[in-house]
Protein backbone atom coordinates (compact mmCIF):
# COMPACT_ATOMS: atom_id res chain seq x y z
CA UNK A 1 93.19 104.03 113.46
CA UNK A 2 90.86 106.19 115.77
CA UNK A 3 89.00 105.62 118.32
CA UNK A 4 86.31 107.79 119.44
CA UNK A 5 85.80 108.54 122.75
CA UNK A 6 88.87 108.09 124.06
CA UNK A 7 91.24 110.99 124.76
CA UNK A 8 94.00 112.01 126.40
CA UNK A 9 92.50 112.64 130.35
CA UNK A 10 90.73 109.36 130.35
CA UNK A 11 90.74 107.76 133.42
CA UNK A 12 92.20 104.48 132.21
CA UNK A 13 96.03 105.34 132.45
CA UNK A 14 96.79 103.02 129.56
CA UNK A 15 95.92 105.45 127.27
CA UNK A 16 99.45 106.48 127.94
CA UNK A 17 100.26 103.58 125.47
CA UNK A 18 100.20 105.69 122.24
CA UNK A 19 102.84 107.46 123.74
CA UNK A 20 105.20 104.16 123.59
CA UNK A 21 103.68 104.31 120.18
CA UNK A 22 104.84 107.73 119.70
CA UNK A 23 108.09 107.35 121.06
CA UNK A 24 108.73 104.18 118.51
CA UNK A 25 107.15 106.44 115.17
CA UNK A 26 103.61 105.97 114.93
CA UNK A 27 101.81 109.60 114.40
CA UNK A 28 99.48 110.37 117.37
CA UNK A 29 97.08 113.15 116.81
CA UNK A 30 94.25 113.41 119.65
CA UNK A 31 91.38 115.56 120.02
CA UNK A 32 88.69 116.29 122.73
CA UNK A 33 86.65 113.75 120.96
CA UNK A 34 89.30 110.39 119.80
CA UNK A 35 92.84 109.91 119.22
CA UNK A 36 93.77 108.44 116.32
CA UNK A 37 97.25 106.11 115.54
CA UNK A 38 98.94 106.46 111.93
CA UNK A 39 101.53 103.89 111.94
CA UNK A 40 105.22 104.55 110.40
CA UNK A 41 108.57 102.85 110.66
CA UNK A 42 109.30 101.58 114.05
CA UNK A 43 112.18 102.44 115.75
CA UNK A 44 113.58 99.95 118.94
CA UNK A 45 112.90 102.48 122.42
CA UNK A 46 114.17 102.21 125.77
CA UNK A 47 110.75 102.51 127.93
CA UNK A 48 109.84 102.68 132.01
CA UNK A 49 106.41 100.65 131.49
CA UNK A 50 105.69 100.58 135.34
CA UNK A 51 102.87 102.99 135.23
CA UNK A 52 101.05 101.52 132.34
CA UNK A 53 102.63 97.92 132.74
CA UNK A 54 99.36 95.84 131.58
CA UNK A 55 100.74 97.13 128.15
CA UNK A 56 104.02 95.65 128.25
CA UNK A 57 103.23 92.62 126.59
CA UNK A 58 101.48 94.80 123.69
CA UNK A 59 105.01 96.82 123.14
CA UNK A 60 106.93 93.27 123.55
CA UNK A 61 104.84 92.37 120.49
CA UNK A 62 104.76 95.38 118.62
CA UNK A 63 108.30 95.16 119.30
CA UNK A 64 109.65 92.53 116.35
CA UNK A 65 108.13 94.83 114.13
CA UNK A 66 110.85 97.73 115.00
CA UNK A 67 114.45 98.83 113.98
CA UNK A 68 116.85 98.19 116.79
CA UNK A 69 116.38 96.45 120.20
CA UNK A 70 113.46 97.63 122.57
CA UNK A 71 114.09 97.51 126.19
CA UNK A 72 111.08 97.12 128.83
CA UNK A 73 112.08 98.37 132.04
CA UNK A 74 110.16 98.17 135.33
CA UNK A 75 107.94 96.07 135.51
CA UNK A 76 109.04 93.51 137.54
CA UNK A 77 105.86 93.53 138.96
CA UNK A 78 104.00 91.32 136.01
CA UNK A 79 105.49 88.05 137.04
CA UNK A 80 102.79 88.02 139.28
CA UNK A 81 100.14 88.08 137.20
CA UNK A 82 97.76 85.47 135.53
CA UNK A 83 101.50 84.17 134.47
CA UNK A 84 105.08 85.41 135.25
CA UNK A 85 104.22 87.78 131.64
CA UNK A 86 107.93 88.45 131.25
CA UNK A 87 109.23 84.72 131.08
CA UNK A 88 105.99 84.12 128.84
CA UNK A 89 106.24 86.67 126.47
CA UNK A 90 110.38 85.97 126.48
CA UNK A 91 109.31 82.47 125.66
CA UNK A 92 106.93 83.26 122.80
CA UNK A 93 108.95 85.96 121.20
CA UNK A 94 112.08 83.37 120.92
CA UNK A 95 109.21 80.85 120.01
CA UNK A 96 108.42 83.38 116.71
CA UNK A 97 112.39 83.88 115.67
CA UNK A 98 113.11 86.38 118.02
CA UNK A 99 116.31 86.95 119.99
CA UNK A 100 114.98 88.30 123.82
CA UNK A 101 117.20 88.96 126.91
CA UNK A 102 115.12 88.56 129.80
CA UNK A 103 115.96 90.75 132.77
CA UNK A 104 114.52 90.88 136.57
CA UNK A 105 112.11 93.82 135.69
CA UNK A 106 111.67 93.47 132.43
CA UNK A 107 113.46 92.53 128.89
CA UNK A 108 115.01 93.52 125.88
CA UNK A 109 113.71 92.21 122.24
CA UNK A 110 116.29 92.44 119.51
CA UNK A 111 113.98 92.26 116.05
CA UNK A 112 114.40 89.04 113.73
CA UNK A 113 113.09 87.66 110.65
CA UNK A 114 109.78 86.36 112.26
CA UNK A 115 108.58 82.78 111.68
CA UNK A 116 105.18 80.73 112.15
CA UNK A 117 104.43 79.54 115.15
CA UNK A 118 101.60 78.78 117.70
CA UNK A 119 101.82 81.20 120.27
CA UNK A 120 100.77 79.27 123.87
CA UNK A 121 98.91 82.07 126.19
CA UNK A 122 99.48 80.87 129.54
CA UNK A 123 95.58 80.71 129.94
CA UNK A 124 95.98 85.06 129.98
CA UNK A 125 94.00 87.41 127.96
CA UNK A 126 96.56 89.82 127.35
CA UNK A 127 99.43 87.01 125.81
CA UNK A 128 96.22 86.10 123.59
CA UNK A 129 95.36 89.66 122.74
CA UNK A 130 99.29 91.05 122.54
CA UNK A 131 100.69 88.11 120.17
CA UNK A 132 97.27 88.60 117.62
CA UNK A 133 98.67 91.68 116.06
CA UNK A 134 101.85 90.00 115.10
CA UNK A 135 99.29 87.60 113.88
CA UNK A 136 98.07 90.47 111.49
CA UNK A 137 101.64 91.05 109.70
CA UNK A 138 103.00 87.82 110.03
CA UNK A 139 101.45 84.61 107.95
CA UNK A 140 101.51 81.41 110.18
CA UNK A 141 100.80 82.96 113.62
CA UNK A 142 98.20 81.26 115.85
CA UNK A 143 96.89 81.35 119.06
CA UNK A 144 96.28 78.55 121.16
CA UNK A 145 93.57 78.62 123.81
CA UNK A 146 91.89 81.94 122.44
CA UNK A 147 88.99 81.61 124.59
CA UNK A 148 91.06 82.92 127.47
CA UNK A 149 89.88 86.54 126.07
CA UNK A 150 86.44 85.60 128.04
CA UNK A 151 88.01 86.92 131.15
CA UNK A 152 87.68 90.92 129.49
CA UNK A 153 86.79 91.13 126.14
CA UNK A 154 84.95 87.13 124.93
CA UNK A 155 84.86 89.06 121.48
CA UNK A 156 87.94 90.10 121.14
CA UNK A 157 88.75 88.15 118.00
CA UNK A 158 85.60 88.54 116.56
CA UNK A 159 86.15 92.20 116.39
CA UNK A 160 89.56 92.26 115.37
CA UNK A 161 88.66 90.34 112.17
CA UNK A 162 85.64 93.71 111.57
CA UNK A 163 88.44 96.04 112.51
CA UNK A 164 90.41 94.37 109.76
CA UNK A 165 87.76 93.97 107.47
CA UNK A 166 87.66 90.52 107.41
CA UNK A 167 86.12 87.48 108.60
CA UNK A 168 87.81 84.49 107.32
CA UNK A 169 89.78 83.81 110.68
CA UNK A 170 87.69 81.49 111.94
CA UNK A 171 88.45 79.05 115.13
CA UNK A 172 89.55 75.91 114.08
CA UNK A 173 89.82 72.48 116.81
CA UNK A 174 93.23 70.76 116.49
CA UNK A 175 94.21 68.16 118.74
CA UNK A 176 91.78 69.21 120.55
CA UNK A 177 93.04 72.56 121.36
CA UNK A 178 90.76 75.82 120.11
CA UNK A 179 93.71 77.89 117.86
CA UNK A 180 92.64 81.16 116.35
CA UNK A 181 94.80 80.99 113.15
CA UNK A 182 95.43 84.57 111.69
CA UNK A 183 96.27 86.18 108.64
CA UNK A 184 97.63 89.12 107.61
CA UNK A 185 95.67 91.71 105.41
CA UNK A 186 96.16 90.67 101.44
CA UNK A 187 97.22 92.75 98.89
């Protein structure tokens, strides 16, 4: 994946992200113009998130996906947040099969054979956005309460589905909760 526009000295510091990527296998190649992601086999990492921390939930979920254990360290910090994010996303990995140690400033995910599941979000954006891409390589994933991406990005899941090329996630009301059900690509 690229995306244009963004490089390496933007001012956002989470561009630092594709280096988690990076560290875990994904091929980073970055120009003055983009940077572009080639993904790979994942490998488990040990990671200090605290200076690009809003990502932490993002690795946590790339993290099932991995060989070996990944361990998220300092970032105590995002307990704070729209939810205590490290109890949350502790609570919706182990929700999805996974086996997750939770620590003061952080946790550890050990990778499992994932299973369906509706993934609650805590009414935060980022537990919506984060748990969507397991969503895209794992059949039975949904998100409950997806509108909470109206805080900083109200299309988020609209463009995902273009990104993806494809539109047949649709929102769906069940018991009267909005769930974004997602699919992974076909063959």
């Amino acid at each position: 994946m690229t995306v244009s526009g963004l490089t390496r000295q933007a001012l956002q510091g989470d561009v630092a992200f594709v280096d988690a990527l990076e560290q875990m296998g994904c091929e980073v190649k970055s120009s003055a113009k983009d940077i572009t992601v080639r993904g790979g086999p994942l490998r488990g990492v040990d990671i200090d998130m605290n200076a690009i921390s809003d990502t932490a939930q993002t690795l946590a979920a790339v993290a099932p996906f991995a060989v070996g254990p990944t361990r998220i360290r300092n970032v105590a910090h995002i307990r704070h947040k729209e939810t205590d994010r490290i109890a949350a996303v502790a609570t919706e990995l182990r929700r999805i099969g996974q086996t997750v140690e939770e620590h003061a400033d952080g946790l550890t995910i050990h990778p499992a054979p994932l299973r369906p599941a509706t993934i609650e979000t805590y009414d935060d954006h980022r537990m919506a956005m984060s748990f969507a891409l397991v969503g895209l390589r794992t059949s039975g994933i949904r998100i409950a309460h997806p509108e909470c991406t109206a805080k900083t990005y109200p299309r988020f899941f609209e463009d995902l589905e273009i990104l993806c090329g494809r539109r047949e996630c649709r929102r769906q009301e069940s018991g009267g909760r909005g769930q974004k059900p997602l699919q992974p690509p076909g063959p």
